[in-house]
N, C-alpha and C. Protein backbone atom coordinates (compact mmCIF):
# COMPACT_ATOMS: atom_id res chain seq x y z
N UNK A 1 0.85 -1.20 0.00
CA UNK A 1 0.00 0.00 0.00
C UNK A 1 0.88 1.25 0.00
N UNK A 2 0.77 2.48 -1.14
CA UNK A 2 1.01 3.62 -0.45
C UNK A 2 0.99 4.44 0.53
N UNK A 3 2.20 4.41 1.02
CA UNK A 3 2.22 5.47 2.39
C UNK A 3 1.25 6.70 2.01
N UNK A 4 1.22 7.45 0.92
CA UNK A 4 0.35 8.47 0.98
C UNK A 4 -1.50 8.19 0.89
N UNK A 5 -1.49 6.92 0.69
CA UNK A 5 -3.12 6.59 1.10
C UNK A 5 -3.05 6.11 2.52
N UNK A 6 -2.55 6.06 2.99
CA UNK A 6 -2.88 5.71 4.27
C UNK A 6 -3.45 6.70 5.30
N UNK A 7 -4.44 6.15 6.14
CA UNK A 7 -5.34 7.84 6.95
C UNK A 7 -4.83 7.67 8.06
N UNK A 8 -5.10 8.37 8.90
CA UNK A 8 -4.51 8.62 10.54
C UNK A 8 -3.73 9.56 10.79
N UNK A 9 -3.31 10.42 11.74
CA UNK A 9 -3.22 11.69 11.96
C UNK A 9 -1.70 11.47 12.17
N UNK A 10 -0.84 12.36 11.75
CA UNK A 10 0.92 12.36 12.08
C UNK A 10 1.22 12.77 13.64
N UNK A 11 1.83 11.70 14.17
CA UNK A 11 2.69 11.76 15.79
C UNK A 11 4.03 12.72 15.26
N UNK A 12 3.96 14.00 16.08
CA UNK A 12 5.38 14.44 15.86
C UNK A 12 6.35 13.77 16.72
N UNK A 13 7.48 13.14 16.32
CA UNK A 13 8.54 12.46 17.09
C UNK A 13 9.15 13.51 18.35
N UNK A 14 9.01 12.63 19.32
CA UNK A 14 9.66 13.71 20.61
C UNK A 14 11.20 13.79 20.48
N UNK A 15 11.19 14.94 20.71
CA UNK A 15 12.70 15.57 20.73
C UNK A 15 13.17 16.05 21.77
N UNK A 16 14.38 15.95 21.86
CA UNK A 16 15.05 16.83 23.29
C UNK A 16 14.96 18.40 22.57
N UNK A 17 13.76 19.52 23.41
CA UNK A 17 13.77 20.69 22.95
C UNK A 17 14.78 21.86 23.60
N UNK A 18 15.56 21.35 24.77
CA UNK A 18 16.70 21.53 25.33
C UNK A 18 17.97 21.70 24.35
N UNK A 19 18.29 20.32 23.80
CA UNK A 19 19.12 20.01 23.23
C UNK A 19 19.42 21.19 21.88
N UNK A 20 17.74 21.24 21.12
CA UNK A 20 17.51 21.93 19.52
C UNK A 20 16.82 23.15 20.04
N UNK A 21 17.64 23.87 20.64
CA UNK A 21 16.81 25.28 21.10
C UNK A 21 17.85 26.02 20.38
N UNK A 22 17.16 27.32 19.86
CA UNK A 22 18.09 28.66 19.39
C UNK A 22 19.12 28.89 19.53
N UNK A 23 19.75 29.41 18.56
CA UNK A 23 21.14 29.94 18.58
C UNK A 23 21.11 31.01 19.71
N UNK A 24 22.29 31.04 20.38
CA UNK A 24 22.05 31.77 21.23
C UNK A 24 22.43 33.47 20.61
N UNK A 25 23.21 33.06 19.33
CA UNK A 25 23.56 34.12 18.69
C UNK A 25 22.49 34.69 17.40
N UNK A 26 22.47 36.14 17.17
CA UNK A 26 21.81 36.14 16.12
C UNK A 26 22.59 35.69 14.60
N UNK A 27 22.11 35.03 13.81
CA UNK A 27 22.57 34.37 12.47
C UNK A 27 22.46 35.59 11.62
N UNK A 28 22.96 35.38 10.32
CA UNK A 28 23.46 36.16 9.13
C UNK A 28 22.21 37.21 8.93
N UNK A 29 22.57 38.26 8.29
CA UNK A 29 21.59 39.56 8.14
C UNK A 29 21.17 39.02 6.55
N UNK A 30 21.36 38.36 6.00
CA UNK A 30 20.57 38.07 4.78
C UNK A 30 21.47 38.45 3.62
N UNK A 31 22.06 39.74 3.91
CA UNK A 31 23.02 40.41 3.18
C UNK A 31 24.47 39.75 2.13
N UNK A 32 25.12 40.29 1.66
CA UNK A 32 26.52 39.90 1.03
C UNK A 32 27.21 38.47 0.96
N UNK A 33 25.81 37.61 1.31
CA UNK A 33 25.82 35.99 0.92
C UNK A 33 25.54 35.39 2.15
N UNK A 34 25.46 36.13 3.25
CA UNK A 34 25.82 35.48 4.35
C UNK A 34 24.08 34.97 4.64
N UNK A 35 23.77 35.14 3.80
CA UNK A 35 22.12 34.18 3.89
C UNK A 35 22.13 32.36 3.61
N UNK A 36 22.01 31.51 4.69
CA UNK A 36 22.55 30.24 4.64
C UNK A 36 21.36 29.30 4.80
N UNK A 37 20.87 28.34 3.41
CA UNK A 37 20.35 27.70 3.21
C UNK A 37 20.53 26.27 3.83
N UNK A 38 20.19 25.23 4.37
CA UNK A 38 20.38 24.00 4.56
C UNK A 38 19.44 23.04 4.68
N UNK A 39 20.07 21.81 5.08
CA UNK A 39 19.00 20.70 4.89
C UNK A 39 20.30 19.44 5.38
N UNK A 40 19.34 18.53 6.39
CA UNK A 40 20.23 17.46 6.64
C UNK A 40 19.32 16.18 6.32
N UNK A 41 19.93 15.10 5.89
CA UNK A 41 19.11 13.79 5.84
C UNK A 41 19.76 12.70 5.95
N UNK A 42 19.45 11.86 5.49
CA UNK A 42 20.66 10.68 5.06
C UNK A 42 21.13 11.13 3.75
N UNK A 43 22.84 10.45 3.44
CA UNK A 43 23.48 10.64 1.92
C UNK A 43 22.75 9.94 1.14
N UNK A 44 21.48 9.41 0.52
CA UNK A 44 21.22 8.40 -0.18
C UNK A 44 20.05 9.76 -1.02
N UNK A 45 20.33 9.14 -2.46
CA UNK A 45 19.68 10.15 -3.60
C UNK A 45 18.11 10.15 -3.23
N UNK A 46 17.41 9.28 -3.23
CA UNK A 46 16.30 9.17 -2.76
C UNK A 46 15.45 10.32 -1.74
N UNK A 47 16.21 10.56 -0.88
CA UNK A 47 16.12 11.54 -0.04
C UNK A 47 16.62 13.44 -0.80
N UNK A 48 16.66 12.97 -1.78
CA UNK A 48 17.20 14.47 -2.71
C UNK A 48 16.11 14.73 -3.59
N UNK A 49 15.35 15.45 -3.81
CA UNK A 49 14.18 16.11 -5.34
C UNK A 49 15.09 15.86 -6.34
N UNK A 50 15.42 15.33 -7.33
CA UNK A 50 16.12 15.92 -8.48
C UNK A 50 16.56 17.45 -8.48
N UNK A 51 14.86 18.19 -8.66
CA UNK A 51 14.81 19.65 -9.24
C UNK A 51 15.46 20.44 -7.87
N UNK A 52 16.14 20.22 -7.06
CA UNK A 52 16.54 20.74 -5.61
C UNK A 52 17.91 21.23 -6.53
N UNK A 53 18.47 20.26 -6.90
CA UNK A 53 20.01 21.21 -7.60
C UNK A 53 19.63 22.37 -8.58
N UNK A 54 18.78 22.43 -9.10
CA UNK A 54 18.63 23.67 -9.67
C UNK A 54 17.83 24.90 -9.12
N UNK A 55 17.45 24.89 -7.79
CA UNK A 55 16.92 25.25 -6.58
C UNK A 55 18.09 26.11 -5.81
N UNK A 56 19.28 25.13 -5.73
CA UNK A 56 20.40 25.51 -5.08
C UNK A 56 21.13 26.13 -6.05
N UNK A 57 21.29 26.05 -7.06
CA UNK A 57 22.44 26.57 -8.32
C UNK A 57 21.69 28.23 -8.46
N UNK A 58 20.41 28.14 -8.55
CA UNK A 58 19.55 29.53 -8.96
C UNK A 58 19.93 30.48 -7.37
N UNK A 59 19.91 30.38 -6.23
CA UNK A 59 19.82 30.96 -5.22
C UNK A 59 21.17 31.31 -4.72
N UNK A 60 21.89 30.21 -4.95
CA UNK A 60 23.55 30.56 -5.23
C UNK A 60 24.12 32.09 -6.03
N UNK A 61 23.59 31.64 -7.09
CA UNK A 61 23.46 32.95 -7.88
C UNK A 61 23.53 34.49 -7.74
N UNK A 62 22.18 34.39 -6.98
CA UNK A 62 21.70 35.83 -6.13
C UNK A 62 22.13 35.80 -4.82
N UNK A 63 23.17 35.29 -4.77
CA UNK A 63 24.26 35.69 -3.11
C UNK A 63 24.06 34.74 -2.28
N UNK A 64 23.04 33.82 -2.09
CA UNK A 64 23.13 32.90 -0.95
C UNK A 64 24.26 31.92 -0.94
N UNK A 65 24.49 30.95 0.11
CA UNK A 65 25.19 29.85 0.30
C UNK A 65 24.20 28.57 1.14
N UNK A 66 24.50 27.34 0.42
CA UNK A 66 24.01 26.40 0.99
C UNK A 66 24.92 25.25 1.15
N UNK A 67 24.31 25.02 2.61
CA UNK A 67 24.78 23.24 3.39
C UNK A 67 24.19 22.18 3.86
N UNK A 68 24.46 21.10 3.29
CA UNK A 68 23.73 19.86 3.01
C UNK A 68 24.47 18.87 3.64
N UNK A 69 24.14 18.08 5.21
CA UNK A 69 24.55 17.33 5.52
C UNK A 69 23.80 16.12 5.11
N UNK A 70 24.23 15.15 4.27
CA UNK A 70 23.63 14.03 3.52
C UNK A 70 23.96 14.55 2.28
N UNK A 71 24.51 15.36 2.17
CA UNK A 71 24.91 15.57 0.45
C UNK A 71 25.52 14.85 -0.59
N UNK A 72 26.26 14.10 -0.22
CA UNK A 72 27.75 14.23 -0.81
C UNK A 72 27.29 13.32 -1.99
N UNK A 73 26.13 12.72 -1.89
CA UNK A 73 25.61 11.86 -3.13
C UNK A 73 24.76 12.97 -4.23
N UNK A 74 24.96 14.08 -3.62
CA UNK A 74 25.19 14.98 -4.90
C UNK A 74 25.99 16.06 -5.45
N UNK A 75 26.86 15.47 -5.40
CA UNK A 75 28.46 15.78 -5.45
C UNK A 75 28.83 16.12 -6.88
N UNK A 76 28.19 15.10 -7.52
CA UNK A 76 28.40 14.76 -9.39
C UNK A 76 27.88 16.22 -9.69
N UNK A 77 26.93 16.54 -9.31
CA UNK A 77 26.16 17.74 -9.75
C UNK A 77 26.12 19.25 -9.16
N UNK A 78 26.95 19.30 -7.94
CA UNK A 78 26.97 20.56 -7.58
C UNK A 78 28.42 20.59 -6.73
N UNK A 79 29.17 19.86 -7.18
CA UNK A 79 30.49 19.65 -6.60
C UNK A 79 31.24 21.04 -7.10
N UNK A 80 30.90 21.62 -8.08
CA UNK A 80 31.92 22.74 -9.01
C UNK A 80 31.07 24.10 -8.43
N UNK A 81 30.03 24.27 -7.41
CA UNK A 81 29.17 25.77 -6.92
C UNK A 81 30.01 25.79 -5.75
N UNK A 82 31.50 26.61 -5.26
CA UNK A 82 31.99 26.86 -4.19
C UNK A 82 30.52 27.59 -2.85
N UNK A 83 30.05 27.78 -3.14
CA UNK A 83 28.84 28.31 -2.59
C UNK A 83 28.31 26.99 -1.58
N UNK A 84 27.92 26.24 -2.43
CA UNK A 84 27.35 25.00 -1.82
C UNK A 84 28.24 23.95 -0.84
N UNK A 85 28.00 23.83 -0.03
CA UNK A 85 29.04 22.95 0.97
C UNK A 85 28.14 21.25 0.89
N UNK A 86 28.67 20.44 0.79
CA UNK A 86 28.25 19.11 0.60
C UNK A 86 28.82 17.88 1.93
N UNK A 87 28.46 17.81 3.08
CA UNK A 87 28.76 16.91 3.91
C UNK A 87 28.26 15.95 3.92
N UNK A 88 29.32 14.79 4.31
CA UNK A 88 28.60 13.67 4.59
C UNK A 88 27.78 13.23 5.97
N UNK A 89 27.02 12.47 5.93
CA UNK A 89 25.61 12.47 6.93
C UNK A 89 26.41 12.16 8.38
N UNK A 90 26.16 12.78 9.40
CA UNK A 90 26.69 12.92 10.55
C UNK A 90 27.94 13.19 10.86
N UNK A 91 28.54 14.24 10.00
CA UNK A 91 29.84 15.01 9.92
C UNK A 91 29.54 15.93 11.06
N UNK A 92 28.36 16.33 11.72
CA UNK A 92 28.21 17.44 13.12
C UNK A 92 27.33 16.75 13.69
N UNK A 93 27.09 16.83 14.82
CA UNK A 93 25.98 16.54 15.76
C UNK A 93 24.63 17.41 14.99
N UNK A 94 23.29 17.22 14.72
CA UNK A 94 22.45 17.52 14.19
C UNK A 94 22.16 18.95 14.59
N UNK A 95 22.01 19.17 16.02
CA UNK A 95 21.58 20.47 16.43
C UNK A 95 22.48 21.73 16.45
N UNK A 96 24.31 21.48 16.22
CA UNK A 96 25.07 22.17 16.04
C UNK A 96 24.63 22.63 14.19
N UNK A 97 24.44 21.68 13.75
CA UNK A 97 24.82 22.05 12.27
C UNK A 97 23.02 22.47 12.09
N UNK A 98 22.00 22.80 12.70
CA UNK A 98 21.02 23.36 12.17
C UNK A 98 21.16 24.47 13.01
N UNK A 99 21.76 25.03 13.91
CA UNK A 99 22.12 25.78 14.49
C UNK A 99 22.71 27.18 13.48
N UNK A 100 23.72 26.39 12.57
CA UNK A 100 24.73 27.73 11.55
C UNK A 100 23.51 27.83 10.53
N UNK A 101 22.24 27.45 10.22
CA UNK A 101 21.88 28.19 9.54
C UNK A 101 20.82 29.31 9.68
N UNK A 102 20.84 29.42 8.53
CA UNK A 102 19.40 30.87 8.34
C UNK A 102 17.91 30.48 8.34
N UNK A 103 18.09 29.16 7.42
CA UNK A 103 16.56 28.78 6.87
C UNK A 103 16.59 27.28 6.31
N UNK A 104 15.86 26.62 7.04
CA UNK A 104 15.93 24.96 6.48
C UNK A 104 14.85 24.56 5.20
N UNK A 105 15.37 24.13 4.76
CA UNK A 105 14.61 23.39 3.20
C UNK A 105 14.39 22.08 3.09
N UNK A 106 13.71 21.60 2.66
CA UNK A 106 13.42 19.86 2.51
C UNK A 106 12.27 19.68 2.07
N UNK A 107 12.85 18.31 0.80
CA UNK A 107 11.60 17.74 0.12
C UNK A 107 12.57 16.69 0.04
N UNK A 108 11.72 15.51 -0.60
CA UNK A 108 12.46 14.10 -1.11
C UNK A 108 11.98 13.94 -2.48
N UNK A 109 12.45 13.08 -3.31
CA UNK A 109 12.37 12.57 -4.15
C UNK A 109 10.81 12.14 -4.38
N UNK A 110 10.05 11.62 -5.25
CA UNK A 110 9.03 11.00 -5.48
C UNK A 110 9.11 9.64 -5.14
N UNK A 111 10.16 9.38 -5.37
CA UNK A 111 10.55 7.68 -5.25
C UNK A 111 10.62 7.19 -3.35
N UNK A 112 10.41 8.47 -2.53
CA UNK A 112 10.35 7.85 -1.07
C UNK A 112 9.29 9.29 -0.23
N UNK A 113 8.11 8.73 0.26
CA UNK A 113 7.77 9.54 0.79
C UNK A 113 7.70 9.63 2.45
N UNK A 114 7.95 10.94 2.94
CA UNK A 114 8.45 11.09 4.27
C UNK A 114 7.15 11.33 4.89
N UNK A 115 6.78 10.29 6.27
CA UNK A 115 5.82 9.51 7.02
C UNK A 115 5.79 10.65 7.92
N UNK A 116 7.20 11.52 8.43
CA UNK A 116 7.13 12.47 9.48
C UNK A 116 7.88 13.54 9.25
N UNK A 117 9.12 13.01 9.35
CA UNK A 117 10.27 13.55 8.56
C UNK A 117 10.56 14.75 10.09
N UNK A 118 11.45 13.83 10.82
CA UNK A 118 11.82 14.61 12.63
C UNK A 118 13.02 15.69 12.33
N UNK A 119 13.82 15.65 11.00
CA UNK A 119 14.51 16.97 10.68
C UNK A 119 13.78 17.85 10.57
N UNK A 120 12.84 17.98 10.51
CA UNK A 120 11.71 19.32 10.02
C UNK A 120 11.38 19.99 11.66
N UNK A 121 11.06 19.04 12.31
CA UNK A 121 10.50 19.45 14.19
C UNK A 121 12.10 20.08 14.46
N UNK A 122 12.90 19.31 14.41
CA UNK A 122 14.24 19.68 15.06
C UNK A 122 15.02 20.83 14.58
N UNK A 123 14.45 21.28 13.12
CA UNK A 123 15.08 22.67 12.82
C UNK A 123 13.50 23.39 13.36
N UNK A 124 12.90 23.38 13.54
CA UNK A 124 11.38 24.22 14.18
C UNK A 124 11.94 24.41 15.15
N UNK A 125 12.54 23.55 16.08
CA UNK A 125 12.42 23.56 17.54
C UNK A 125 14.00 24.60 17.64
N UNK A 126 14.55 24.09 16.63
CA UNK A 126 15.91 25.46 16.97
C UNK A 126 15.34 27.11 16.29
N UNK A 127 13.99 27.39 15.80
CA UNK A 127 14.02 28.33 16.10
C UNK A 127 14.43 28.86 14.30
N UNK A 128 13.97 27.81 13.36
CA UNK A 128 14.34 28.09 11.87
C UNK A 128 13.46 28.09 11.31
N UNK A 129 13.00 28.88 10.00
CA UNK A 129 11.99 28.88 9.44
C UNK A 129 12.20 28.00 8.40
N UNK A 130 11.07 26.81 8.76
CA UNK A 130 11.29 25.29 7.53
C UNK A 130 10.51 25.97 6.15
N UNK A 131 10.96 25.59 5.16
CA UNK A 131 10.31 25.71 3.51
C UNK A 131 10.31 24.04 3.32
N UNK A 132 9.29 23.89 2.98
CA UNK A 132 9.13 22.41 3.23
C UNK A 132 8.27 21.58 1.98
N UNK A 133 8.53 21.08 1.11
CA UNK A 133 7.53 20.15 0.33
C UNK A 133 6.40 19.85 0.35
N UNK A 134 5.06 20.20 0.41
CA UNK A 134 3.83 20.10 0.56
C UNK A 134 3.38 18.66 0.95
N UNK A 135 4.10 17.38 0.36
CA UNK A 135 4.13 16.52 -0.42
C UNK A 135 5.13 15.66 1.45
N UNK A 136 4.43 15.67 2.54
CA UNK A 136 5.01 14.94 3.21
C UNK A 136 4.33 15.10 5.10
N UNK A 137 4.33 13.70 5.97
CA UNK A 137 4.01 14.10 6.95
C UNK A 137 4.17 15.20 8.14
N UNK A 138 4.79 16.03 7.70
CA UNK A 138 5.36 17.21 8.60
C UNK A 138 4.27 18.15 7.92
N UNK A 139 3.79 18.14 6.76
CA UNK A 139 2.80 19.14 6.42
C UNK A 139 1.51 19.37 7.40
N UNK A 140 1.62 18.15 8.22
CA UNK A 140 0.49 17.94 9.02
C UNK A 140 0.31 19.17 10.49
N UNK A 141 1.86 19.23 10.65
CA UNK A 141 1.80 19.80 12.11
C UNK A 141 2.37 21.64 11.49
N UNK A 142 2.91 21.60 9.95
CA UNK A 142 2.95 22.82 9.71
C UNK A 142 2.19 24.10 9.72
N UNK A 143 2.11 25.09 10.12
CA UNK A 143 1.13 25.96 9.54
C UNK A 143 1.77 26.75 8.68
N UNK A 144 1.18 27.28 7.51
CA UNK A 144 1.97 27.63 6.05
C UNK A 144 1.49 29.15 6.84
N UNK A 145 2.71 29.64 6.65
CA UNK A 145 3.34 30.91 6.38
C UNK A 145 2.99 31.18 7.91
N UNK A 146 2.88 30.38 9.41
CA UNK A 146 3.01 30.92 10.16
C UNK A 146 3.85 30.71 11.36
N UNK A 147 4.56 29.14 11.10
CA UNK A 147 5.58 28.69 11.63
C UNK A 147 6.33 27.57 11.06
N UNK A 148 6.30 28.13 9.38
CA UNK A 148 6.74 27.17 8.17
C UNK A 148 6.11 27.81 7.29
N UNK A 149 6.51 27.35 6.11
CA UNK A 149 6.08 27.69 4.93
C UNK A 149 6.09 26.03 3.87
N UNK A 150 4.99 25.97 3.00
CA UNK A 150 4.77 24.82 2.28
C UNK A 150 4.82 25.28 0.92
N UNK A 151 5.60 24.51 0.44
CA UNK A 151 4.92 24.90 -1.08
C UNK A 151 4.80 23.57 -2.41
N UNK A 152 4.76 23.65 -3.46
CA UNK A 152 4.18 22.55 -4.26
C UNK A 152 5.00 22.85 -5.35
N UNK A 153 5.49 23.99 -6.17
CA UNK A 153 6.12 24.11 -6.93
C UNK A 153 7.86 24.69 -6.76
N UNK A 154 8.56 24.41 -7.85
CA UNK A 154 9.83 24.98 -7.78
C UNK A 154 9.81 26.45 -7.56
N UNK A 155 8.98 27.41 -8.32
CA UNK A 155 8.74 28.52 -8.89
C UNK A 155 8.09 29.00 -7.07
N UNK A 156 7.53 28.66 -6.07
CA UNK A 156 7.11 28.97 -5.23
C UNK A 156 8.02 28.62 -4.15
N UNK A 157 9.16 27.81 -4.19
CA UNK A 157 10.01 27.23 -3.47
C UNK A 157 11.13 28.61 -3.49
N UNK A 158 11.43 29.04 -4.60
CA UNK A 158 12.19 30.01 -4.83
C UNK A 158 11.81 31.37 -4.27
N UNK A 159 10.34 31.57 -4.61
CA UNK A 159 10.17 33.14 -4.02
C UNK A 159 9.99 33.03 -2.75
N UNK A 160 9.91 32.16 -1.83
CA UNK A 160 9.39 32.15 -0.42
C UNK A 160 11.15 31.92 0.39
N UNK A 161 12.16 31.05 -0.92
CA UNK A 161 13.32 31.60 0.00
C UNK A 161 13.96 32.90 -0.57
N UNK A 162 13.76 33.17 -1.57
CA UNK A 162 13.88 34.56 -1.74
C UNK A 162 13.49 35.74 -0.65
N UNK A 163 12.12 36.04 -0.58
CA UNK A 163 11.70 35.94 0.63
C UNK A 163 12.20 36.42 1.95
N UNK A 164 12.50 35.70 2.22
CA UNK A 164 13.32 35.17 3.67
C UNK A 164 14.55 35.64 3.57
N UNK A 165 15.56 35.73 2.39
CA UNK A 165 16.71 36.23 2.70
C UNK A 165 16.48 37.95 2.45
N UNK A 166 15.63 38.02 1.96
CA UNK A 166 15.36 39.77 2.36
C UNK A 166 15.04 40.38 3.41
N UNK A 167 14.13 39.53 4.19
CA UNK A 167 13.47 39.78 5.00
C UNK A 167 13.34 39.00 6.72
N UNK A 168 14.79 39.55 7.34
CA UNK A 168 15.55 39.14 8.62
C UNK A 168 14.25 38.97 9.55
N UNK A 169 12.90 40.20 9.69
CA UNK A 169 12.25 40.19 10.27
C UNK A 169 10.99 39.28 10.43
N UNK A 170 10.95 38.57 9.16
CA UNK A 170 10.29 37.33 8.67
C UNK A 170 10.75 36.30 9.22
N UNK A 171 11.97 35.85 8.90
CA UNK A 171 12.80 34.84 9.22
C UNK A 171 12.69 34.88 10.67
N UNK A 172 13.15 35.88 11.88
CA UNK A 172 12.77 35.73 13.27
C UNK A 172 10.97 35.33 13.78
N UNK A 173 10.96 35.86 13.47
CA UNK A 173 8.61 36.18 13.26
C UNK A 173 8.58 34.79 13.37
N UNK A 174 8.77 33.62 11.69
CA UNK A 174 8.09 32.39 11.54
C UNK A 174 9.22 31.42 13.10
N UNK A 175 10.41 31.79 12.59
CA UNK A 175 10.78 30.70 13.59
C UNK A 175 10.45 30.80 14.63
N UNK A 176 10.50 31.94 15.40
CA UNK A 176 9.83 32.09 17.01
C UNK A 176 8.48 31.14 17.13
N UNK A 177 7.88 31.48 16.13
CA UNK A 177 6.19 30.47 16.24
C UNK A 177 6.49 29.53 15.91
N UNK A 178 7.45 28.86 15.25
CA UNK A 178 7.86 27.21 14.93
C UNK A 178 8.37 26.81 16.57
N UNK A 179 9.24 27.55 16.54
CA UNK A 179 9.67 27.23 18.09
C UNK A 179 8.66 27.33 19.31
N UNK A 180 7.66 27.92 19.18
CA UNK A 180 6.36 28.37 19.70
C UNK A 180 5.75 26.54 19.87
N UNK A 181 5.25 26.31 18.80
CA UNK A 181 4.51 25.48 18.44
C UNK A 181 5.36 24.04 18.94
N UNK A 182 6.75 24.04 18.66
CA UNK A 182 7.37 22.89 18.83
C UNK A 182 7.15 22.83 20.61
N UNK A 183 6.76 23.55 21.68
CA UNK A 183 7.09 24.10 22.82
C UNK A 183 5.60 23.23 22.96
N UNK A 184 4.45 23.82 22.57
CA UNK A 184 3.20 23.62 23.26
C UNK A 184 2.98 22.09 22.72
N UNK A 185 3.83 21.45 21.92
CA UNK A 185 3.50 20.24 20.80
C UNK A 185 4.35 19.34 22.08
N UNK A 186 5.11 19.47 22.17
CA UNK A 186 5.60 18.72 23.09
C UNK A 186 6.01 18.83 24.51
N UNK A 187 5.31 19.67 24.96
CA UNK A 187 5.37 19.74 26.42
C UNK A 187 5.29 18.79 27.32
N UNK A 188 5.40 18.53 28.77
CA UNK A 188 5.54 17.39 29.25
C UNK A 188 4.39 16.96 29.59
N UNK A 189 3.27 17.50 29.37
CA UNK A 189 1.95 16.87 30.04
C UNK A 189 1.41 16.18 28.39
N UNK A 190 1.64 16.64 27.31
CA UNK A 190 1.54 16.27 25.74
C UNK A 190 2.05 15.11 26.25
N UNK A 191 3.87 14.92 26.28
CA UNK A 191 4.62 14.22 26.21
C UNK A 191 4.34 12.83 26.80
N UNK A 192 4.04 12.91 28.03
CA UNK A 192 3.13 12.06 29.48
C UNK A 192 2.04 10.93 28.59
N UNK A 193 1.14 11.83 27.95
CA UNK A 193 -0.07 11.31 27.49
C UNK A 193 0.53 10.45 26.19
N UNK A 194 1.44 11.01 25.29
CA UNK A 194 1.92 9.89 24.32
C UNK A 194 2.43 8.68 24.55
N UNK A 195 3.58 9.18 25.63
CA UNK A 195 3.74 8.02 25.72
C UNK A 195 2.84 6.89 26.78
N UNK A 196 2.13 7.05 27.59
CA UNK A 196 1.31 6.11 28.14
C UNK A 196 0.27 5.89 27.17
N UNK A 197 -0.13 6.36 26.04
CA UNK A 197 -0.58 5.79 24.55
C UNK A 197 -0.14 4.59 24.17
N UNK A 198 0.93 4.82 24.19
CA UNK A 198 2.18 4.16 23.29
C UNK A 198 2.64 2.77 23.93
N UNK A 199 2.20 2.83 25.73
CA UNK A 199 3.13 2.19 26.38
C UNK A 199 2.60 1.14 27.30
N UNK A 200 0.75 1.23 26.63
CA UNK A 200 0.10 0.68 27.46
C UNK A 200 -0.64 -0.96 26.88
């Protein structure tokens, strides 16, 4: 059966919100490149859109920089954009390396669809504004354009991080309410009730 026919409501995976809390510093002004795109997953292509390298090559362009821990399996194709940094999957502890950025991105491939997808909560919970694939279980706990942003096309993927690197005051605004939301989503009396769900 397809994972995407399947009904029942998405469990956000509990996280240490301790651990994935805010930079304690403020991140890049958007400005003279220092606007920093990322995304972590596993290295395996599957977990990559195709149309994501030309996502990253176009935004490169207009001054940004992006880092991809799980990259390096797309190496063939964006190995020559000094812009783009390509790590392999658990080269940092997760919450350090969503920590250096500005703004998290993620979609997958068609060929695997994501059931929850706990990189998405864990850059929320540090306080990042996710741009996120329409097309996956995290859409569930998103709210578009108020502590995330969703979108469906390339062409809408682009202006919403466009967007964001203009607009520092945006970028603080959504993540505070991602971080908001990750706070009341998993609090310990939430937390309590899942797992004696789960455990009984």
């Amino acid at each position: 059966m397809d994972a995407c026919s399947l009904s029942g409501p998405v469990e956000m995976s509990p996280i240490d919100l301790q651990r994935f809390a805010p930079a304690a510093c403020e991140r890049g002004d958007g400005l003279n490149g220092h606007f920093m795109i990322g995304r972590l997953s596993r290295d395996n292509s599957k977990k990559h859109h195709p149309d994501d390298v030309g996502i990253y090559r176009r935004l490169v362009s207009e001054g940004g920089s992006v880092k991809i821990m799980g990259g390096r399996c797309l190496a063939g194709e964006l190995e020559d954009v000094p812009e783009v940094t390509l790590l392999p999957s658990g080269w940092q502890e997760p919450d350090l390396f969503l920590k250096s950025l500005d703004c998290f991105f993620y979609r997958t491939s068609e060929k695997y669809f994501e059931p929850s997808g706990r990189v998405v909560s864990e850059a929320m919970a540090c306080g990042l504004p996710v741009v996120c694939h329409r097309r996956g279980g995290y859409s569930e706990y998103i709210e578009d354009r108020v502590d995330g942003f969703l979108f469906d096309t390339d062409a809408e993927a682009v202006e919403i991080l466009r967007t964001l690197k203009a607009d520092p005051a945006l970028r603080k605004r959504v993540g505070q309410a991602a971080r908001k939301k990750l706070e009341a989503s998993l609090a310990p009396a939430v937390r309590d009730e899942f797992l004696r769900f789960y455990t009984r």
